[in-house]
PDB file of N, CA and C in Angstrom:
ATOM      1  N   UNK A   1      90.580  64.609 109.429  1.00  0.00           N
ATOM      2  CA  UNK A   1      89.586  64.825 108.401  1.00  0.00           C
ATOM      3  C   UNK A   1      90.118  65.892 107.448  1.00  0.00           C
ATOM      4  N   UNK A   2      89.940  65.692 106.184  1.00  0.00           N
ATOM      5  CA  UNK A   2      90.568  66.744 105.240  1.00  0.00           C
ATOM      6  C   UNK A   2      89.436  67.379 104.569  1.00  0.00           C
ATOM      7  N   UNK A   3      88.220  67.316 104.319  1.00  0.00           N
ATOM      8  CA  UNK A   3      86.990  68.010 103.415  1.00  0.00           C
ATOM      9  C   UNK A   3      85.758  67.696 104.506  1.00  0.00           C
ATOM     10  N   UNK A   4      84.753  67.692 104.304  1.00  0.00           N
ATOM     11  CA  UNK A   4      83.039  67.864 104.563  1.00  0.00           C
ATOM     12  C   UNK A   4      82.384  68.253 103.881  1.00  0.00           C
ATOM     13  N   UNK A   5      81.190  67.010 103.935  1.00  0.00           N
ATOM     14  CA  UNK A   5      79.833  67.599 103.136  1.00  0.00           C
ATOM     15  C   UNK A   5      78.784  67.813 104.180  1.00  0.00           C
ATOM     16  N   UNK A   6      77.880  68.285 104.110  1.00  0.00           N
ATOM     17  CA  UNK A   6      77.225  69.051 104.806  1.00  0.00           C
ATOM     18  C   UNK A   6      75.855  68.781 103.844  1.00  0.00           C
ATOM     19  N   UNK A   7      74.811  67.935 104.331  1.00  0.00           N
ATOM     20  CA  UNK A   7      73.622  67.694 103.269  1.00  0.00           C
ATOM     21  C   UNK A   7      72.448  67.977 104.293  1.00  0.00           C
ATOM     22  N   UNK A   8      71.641  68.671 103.445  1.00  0.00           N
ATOM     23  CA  UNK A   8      70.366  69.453 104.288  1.00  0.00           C
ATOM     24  C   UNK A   8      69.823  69.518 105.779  1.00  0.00           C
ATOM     25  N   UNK A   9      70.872  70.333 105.731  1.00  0.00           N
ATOM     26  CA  UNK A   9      70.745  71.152 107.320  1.00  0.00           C
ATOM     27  C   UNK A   9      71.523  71.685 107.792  1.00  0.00           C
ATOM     28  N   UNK A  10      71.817  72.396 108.772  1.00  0.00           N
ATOM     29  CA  UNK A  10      73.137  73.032 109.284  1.00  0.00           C
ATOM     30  C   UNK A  10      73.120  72.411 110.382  1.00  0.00           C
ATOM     31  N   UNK A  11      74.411  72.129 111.282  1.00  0.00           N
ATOM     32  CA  UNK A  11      74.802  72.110 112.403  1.00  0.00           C
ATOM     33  C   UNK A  11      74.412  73.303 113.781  1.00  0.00           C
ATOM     34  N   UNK A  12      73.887  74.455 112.778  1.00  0.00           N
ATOM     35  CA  UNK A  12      73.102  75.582 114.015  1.00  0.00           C
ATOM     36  C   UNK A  12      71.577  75.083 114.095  1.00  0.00           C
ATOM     37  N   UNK A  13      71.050  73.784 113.587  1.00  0.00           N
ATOM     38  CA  UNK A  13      70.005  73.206 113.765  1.00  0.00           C
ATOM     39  C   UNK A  13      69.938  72.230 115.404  1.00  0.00           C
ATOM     40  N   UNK A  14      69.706  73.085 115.665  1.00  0.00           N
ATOM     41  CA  UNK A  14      69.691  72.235 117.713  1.00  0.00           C
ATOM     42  C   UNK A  14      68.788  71.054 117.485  1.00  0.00           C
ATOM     43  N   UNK A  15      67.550  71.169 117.225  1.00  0.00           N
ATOM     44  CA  UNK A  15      66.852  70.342 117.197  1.00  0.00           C
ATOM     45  C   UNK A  15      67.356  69.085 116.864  1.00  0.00           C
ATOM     46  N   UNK A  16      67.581  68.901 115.754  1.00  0.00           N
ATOM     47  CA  UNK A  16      68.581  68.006 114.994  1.00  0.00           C
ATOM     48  C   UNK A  16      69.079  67.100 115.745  1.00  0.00           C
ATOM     49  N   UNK A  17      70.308  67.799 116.551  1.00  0.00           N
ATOM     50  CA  UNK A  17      71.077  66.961 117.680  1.00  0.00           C
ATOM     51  C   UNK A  17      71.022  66.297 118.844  1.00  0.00           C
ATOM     52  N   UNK A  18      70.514  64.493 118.502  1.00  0.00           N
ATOM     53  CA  UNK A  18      70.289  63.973 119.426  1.00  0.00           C
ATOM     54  C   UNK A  18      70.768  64.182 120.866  1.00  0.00           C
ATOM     55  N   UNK A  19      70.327  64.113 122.235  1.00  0.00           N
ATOM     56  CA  UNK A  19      71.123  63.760 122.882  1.00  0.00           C
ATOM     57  C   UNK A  19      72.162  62.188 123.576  1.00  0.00           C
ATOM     58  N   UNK A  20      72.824  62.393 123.259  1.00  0.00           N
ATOM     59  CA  UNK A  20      73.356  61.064 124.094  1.00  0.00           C
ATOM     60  C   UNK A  20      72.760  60.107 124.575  1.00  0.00           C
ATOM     61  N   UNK A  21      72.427  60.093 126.081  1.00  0.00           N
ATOM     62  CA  UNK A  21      71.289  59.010 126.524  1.00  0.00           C
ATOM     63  C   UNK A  21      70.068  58.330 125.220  1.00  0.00           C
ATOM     64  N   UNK A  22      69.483  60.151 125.150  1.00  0.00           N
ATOM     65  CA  UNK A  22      68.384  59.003 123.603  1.00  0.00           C
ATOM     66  C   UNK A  22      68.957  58.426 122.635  1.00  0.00           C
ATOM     67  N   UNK A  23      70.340  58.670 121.902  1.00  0.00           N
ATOM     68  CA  UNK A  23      70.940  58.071 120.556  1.00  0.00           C
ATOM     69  C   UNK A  23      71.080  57.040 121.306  1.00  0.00           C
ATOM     70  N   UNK A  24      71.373  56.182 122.435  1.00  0.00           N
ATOM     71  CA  UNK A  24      71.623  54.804 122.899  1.00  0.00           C
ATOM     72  C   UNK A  24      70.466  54.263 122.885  1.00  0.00           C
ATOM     73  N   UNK A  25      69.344  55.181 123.443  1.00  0.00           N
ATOM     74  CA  UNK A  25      68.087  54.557 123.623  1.00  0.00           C
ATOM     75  C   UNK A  25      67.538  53.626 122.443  1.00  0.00           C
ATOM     76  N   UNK A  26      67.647  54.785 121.556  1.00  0.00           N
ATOM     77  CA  UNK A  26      66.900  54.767 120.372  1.00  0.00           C
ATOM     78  C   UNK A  26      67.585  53.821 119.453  1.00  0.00           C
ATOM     79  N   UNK A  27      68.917  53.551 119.377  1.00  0.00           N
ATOM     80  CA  UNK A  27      69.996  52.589 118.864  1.00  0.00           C
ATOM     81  C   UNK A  27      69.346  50.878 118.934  1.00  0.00           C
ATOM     82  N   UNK A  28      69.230  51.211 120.668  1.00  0.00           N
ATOM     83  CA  UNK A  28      68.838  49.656 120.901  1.00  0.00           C
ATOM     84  C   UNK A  28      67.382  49.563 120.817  1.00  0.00           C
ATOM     85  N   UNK A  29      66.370  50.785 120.959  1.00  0.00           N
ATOM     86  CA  UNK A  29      65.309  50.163 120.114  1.00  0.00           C
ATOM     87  C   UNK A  29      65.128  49.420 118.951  1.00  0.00           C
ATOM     88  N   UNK A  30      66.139  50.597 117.745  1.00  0.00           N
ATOM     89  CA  UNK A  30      65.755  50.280 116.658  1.00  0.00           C
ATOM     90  C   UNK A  30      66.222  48.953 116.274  1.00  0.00           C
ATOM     91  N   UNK A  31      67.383  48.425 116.841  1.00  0.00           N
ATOM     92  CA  UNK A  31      67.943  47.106 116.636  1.00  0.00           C
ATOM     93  C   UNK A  31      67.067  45.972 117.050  1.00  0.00           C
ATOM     94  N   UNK A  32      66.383  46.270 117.942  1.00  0.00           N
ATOM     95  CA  UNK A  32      65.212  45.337 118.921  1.00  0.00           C
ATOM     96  C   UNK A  32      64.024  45.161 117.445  1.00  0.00           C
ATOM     97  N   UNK A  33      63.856  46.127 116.543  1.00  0.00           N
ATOM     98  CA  UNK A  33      63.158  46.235 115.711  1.00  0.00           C
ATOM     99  C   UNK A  33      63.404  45.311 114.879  1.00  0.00           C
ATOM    100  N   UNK A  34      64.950  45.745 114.679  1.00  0.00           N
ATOM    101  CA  UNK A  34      65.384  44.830 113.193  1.00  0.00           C
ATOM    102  C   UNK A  34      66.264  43.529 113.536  1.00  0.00           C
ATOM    103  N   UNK A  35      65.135  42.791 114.605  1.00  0.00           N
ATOM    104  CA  UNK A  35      65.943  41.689 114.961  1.00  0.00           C
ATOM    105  C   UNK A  35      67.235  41.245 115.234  1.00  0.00           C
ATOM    106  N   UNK A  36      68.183  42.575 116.114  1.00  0.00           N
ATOM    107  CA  UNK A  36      69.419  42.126 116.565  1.00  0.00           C
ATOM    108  C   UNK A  36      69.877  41.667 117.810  1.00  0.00           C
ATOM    109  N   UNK A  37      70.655  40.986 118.063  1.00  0.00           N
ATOM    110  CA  UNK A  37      71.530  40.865 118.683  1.00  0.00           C
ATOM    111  C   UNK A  37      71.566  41.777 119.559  1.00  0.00           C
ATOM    112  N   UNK A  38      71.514  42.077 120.993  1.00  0.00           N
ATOM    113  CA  UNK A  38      71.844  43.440 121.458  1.00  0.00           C
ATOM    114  C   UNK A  38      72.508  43.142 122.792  1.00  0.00           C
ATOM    115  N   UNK A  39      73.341  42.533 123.429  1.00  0.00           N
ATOM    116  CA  UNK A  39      73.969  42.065 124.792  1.00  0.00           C
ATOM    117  C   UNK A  39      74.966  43.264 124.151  1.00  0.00           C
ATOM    118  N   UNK A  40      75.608  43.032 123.635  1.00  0.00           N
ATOM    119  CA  UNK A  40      76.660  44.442 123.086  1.00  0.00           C
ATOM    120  C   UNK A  40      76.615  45.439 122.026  1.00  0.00           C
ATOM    121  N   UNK A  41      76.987  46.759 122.300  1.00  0.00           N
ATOM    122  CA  UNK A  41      77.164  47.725 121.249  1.00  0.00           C
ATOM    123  C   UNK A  41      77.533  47.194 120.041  1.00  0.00           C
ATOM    124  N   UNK A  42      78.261  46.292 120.335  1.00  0.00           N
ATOM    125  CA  UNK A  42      79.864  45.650 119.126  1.00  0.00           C
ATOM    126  C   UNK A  42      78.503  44.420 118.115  1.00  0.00           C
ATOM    127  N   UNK A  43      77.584  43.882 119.354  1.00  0.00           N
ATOM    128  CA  UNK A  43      76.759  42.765 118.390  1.00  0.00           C
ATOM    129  C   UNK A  43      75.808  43.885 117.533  1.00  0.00           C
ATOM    130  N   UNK A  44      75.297  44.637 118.143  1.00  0.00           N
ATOM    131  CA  UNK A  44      74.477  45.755 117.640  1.00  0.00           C
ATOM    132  C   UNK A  44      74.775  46.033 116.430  1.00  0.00           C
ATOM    133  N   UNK A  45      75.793  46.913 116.424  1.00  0.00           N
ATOM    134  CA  UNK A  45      76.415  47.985 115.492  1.00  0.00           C
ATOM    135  C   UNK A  45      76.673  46.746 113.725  1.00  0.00           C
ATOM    136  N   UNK A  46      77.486  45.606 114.390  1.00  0.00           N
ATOM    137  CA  UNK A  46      77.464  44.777 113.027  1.00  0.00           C
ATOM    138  C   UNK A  46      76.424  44.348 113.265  1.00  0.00           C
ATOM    139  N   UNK A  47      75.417  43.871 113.464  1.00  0.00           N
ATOM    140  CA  UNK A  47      73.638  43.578 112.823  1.00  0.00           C
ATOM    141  C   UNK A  47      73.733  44.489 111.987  1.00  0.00           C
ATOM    142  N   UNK A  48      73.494  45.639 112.542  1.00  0.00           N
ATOM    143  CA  UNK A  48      72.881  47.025 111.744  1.00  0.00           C
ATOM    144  C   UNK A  48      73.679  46.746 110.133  1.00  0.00           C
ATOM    145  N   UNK A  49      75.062  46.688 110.568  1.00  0.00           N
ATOM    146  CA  UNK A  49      76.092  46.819 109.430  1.00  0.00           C
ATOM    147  C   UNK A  49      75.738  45.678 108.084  1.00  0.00           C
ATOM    148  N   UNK A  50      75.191  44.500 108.685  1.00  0.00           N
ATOM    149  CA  UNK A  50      74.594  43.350 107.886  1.00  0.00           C
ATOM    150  C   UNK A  50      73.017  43.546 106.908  1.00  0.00           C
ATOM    151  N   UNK A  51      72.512  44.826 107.591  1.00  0.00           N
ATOM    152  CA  UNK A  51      70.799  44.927 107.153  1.00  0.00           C
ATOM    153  C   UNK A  51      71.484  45.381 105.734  1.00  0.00           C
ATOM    154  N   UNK A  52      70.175  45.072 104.949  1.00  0.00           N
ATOM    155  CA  UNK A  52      70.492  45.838 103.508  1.00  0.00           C
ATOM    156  C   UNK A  52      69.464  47.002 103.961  1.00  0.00           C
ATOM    157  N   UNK A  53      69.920  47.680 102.878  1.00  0.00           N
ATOM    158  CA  UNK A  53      68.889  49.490 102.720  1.00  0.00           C
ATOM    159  C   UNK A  53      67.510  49.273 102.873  1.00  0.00           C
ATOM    160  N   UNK A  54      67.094  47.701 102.196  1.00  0.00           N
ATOM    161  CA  UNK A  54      65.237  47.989 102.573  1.00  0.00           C
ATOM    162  C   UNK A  54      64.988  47.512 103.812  1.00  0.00           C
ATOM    163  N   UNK A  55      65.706  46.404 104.700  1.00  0.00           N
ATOM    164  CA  UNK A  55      65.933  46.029 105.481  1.00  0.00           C
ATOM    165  C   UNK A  55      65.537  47.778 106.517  1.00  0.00           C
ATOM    166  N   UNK A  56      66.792  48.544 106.692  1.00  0.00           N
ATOM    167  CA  UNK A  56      66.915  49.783 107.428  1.00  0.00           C
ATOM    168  C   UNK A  56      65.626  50.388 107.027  1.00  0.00           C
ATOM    169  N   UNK A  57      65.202  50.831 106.146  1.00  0.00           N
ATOM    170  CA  UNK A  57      64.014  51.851 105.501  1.00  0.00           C
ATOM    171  C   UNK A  57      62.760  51.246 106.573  1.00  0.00           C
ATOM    172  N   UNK A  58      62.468  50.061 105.829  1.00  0.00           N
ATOM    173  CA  UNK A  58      61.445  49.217 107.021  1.00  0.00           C
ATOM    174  C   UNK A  58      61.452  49.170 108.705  1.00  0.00           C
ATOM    175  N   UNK A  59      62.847  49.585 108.706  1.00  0.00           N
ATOM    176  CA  UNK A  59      62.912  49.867 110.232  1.00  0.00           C
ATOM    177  C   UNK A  59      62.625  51.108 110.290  1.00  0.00           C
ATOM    178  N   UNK A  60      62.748  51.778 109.879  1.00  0.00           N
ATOM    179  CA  UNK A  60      62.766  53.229 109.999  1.00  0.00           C
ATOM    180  C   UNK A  60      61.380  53.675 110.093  1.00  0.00           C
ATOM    181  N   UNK A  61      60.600  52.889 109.078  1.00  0.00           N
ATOM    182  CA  UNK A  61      59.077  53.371 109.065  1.00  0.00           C
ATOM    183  C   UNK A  61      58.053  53.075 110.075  1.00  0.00           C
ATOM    184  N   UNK A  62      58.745  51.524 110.856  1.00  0.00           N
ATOM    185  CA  UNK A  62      57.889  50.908 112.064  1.00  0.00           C
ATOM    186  C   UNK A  62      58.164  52.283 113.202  1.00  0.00           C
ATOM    187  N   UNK A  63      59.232  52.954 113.205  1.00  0.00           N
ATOM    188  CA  UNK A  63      59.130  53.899 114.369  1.00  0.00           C
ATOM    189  C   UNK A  63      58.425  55.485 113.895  1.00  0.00           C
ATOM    190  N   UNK A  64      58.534  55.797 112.514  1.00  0.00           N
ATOM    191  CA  UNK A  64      57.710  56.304 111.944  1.00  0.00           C
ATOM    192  C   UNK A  64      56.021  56.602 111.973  1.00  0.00           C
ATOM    193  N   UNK A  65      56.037  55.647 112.198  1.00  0.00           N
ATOM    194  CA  UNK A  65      54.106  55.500 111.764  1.00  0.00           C
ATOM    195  C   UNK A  65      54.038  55.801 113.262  1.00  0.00           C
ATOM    196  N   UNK A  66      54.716  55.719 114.483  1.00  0.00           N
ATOM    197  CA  UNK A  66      54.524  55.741 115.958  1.00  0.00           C
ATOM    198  C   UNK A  66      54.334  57.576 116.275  1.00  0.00           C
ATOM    199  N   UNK A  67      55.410  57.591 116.034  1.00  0.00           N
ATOM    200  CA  UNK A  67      56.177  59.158 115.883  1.00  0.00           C
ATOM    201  C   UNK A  67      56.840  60.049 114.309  1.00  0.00           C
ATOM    202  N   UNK A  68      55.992  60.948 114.084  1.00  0.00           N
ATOM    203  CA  UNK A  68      56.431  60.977 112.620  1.00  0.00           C
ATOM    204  C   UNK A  68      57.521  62.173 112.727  1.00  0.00           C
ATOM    205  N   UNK A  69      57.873  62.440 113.667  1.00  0.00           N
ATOM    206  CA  UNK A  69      58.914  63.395 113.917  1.00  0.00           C
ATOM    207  C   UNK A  69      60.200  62.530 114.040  1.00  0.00           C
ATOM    208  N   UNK A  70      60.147  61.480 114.114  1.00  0.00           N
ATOM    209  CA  UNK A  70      61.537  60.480 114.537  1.00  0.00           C
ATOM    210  C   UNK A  70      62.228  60.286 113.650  1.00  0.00           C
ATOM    211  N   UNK A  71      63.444  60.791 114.059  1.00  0.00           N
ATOM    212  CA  UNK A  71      64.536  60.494 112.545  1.00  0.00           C
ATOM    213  C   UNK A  71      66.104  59.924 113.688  1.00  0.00           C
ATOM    214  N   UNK A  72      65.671  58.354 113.409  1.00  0.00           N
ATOM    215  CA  UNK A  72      66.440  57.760 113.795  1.00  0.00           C
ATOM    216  C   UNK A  72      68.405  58.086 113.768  1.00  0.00           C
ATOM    217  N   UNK A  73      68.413  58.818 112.651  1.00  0.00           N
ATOM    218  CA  UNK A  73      69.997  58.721 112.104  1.00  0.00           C
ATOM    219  C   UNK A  73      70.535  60.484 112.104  1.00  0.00           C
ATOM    220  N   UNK A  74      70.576  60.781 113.531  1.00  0.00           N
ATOM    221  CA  UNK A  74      70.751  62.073 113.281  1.00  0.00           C
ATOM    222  C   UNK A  74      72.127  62.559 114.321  1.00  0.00           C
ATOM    223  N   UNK A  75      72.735  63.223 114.132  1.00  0.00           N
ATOM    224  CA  UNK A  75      74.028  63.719 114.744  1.00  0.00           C
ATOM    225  C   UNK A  75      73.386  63.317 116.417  1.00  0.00           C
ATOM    226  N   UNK A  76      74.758  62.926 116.788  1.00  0.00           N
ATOM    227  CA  UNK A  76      74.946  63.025 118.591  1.00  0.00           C
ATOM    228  C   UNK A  76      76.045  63.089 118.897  1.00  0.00           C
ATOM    229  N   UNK A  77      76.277  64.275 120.229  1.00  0.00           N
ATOM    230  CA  UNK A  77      77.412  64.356 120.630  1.00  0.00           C
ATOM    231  C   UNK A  77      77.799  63.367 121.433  1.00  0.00           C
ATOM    232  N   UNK A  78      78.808  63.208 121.448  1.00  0.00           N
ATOM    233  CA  UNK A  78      79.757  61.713 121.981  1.00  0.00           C
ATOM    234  C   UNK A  78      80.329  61.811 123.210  1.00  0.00           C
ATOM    235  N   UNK A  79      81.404  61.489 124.145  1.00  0.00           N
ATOM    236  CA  UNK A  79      82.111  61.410 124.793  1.00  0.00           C
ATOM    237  C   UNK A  79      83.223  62.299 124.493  1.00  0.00           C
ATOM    238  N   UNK A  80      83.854  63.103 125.087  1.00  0.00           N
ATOM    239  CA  UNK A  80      84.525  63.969 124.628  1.00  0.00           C
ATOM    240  C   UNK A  80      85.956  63.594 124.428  1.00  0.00           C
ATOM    241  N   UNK A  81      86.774  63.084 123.577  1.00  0.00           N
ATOM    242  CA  UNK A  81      87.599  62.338 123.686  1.00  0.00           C
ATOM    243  C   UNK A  81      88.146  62.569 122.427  1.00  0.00           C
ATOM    244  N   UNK A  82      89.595  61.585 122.468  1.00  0.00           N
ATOM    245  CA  UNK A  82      90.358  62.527 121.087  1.00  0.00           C
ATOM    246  C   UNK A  82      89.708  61.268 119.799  1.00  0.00           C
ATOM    247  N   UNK A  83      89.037  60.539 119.833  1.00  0.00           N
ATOM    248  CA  UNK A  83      88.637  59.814 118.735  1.00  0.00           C
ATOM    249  C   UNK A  83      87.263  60.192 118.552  1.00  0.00           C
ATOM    250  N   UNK A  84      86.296  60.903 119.185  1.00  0.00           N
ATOM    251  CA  UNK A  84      85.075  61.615 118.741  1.00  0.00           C
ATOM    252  C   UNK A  84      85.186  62.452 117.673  1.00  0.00           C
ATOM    253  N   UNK A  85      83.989  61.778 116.832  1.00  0.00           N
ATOM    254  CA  UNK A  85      83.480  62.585 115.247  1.00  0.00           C
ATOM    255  C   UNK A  85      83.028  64.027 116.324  1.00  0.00           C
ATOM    256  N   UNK A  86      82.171  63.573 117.203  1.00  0.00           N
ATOM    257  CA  UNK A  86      81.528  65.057 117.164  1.00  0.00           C
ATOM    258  C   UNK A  86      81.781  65.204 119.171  1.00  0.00           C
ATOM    259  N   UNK A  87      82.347  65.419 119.758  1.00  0.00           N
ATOM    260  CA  UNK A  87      82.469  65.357 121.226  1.00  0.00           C
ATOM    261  C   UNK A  87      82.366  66.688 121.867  1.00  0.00           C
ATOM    262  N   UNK A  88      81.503  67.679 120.960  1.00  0.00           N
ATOM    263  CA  UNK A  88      81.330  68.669 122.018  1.00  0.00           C
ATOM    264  C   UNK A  88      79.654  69.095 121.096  1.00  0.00           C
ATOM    265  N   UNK A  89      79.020  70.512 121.667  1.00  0.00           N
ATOM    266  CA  UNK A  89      77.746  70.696 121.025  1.00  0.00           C
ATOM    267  C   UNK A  89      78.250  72.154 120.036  1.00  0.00           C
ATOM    268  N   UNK A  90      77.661  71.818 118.832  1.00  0.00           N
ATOM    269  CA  UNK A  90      78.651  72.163 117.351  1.00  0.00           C
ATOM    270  C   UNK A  90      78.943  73.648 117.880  1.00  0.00           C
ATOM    271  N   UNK A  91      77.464  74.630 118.425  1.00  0.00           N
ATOM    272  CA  UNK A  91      77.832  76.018 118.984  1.00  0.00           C
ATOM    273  C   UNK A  91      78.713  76.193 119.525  1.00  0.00           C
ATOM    274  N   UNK A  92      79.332  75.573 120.418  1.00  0.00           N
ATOM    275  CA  UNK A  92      80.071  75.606 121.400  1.00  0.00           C
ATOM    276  C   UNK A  92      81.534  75.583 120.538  1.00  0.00           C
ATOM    277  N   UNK A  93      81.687  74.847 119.672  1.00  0.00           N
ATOM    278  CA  UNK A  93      82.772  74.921 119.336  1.00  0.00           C
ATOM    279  C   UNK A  93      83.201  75.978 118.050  1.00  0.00           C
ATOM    280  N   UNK A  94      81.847  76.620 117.454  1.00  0.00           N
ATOM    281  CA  UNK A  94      81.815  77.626 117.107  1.00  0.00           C
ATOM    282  C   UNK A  94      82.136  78.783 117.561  1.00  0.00           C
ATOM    283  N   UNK A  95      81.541  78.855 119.120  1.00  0.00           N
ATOM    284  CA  UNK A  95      82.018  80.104 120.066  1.00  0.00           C
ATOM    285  C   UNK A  95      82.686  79.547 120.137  1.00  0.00           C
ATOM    286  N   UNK A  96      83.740  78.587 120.266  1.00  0.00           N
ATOM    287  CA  UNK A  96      85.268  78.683 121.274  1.00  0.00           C
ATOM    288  C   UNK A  96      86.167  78.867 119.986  1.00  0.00           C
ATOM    289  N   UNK A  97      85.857  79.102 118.774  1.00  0.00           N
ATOM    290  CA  UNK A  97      86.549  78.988 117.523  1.00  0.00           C
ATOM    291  C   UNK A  97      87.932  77.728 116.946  1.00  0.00           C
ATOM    292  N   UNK A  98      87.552  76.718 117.669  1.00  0.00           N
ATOM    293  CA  UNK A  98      87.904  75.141 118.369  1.00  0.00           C
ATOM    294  C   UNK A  98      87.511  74.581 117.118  1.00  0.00           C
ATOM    295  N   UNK A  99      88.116  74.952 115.776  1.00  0.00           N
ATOM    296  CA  UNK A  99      87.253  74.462 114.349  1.00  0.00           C
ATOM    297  C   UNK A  99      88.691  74.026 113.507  1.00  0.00           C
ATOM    298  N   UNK A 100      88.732  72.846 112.729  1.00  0.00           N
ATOM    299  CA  UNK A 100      89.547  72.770 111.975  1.00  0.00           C
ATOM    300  C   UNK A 100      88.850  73.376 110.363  1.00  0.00           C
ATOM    301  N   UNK A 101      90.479  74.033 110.113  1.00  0.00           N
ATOM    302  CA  UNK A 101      90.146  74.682 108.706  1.00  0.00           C
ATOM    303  C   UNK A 101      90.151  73.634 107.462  1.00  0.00           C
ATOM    304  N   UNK A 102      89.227  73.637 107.241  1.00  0.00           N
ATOM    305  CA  UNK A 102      89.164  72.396 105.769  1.00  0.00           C
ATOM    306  C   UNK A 102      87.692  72.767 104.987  1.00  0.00           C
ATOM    307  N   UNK A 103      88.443  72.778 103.579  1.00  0.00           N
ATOM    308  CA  UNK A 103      86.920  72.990 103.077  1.00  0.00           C
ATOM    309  C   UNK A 103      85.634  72.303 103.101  1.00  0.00           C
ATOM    310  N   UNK A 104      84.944  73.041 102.663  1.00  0.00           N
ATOM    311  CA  UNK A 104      83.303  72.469 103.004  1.00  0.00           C
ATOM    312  C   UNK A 104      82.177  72.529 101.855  1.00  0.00           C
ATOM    313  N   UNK A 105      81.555  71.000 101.414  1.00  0.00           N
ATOM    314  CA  UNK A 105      80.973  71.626 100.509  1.00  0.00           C
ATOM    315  C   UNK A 105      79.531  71.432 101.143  1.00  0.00           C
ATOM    316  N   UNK A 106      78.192  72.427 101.344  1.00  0.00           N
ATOM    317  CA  UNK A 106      77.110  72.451 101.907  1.00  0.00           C
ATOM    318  C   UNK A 106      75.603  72.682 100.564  1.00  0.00           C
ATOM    319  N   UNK A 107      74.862  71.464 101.283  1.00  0.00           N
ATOM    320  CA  UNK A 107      73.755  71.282  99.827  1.00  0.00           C
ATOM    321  C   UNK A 107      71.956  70.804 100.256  1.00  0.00           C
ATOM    322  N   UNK A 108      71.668  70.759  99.311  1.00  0.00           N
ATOM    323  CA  UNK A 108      70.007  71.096  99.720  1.00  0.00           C
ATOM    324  C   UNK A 108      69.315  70.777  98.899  1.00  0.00           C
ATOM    325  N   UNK A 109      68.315  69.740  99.069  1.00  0.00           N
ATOM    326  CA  UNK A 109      67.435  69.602  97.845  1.00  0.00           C
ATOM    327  C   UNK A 109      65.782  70.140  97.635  1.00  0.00           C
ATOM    328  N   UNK A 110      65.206  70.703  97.045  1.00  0.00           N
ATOM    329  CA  UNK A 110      64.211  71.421  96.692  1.00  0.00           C
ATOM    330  C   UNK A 110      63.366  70.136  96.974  1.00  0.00           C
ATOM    331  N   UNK A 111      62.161  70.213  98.307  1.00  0.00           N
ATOM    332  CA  UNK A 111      61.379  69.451  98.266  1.00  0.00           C
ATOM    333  C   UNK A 111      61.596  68.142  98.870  1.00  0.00           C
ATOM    334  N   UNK A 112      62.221  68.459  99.767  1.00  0.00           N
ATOM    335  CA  UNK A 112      63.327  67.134 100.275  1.00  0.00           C
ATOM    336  C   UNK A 112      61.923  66.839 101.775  1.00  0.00           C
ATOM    337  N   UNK A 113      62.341  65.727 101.727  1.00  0.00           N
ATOM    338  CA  UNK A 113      61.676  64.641 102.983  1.00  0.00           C
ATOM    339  C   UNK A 113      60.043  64.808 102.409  1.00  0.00           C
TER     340      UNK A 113
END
């Protein structure tokens, strides 16, 4: 990775960060929602990849109106492995200073959600 954007929120936001078990959970709910395919991750992931944006939004709102705290699309740590976006919990790699140096641009919108 050579840059990062960083759009409303920080990574010292715990809350934020799904755990594991639920990002699967919640994966194959939401696909169960938007009529996919789900015997595999691999059928899953391209459904999802096929929805258009109102397609997703509409999914998003059926789990919405349930739970209005649910925000389907939010960081999870992974398997810890050398092809993980994110494979450890972000503090942690803050304290271990385990950070690649690359710039960062971080942003916020007035009035957002």
């Amino acid at each position: 990775m050579h840059n990062a954007i960083i759009q409303s929120g920080s990574v010292l936001t715990q809350s934020l960060i799904m755990p594991r078990n639920d990002s699967i959970k919640y994966a194959f709910l939401f696909g169960e929602a938007m009529n996919c395919r789900m015997d595999t991750n691999k059928n899953l992931r391209n459904c999802l990849l096929n929805k258009t944006a109102d397609d997703i939004v509409k999914g998003q709102l059926t789990f919405s109106a349930i739970d209005p705290s649910y925000t389907p699309f939010r960081p999870s740590i992974e398997e810890n492995r050398p092809d993980a976006f994110l494979g450890q919990n972000p503090i942690e790699l803050i304290n271990s200073n385990d950070l690649a140096d690359i710039p960062i641009m971080i942003g916020l919108v007035r009035n957002e959600g």
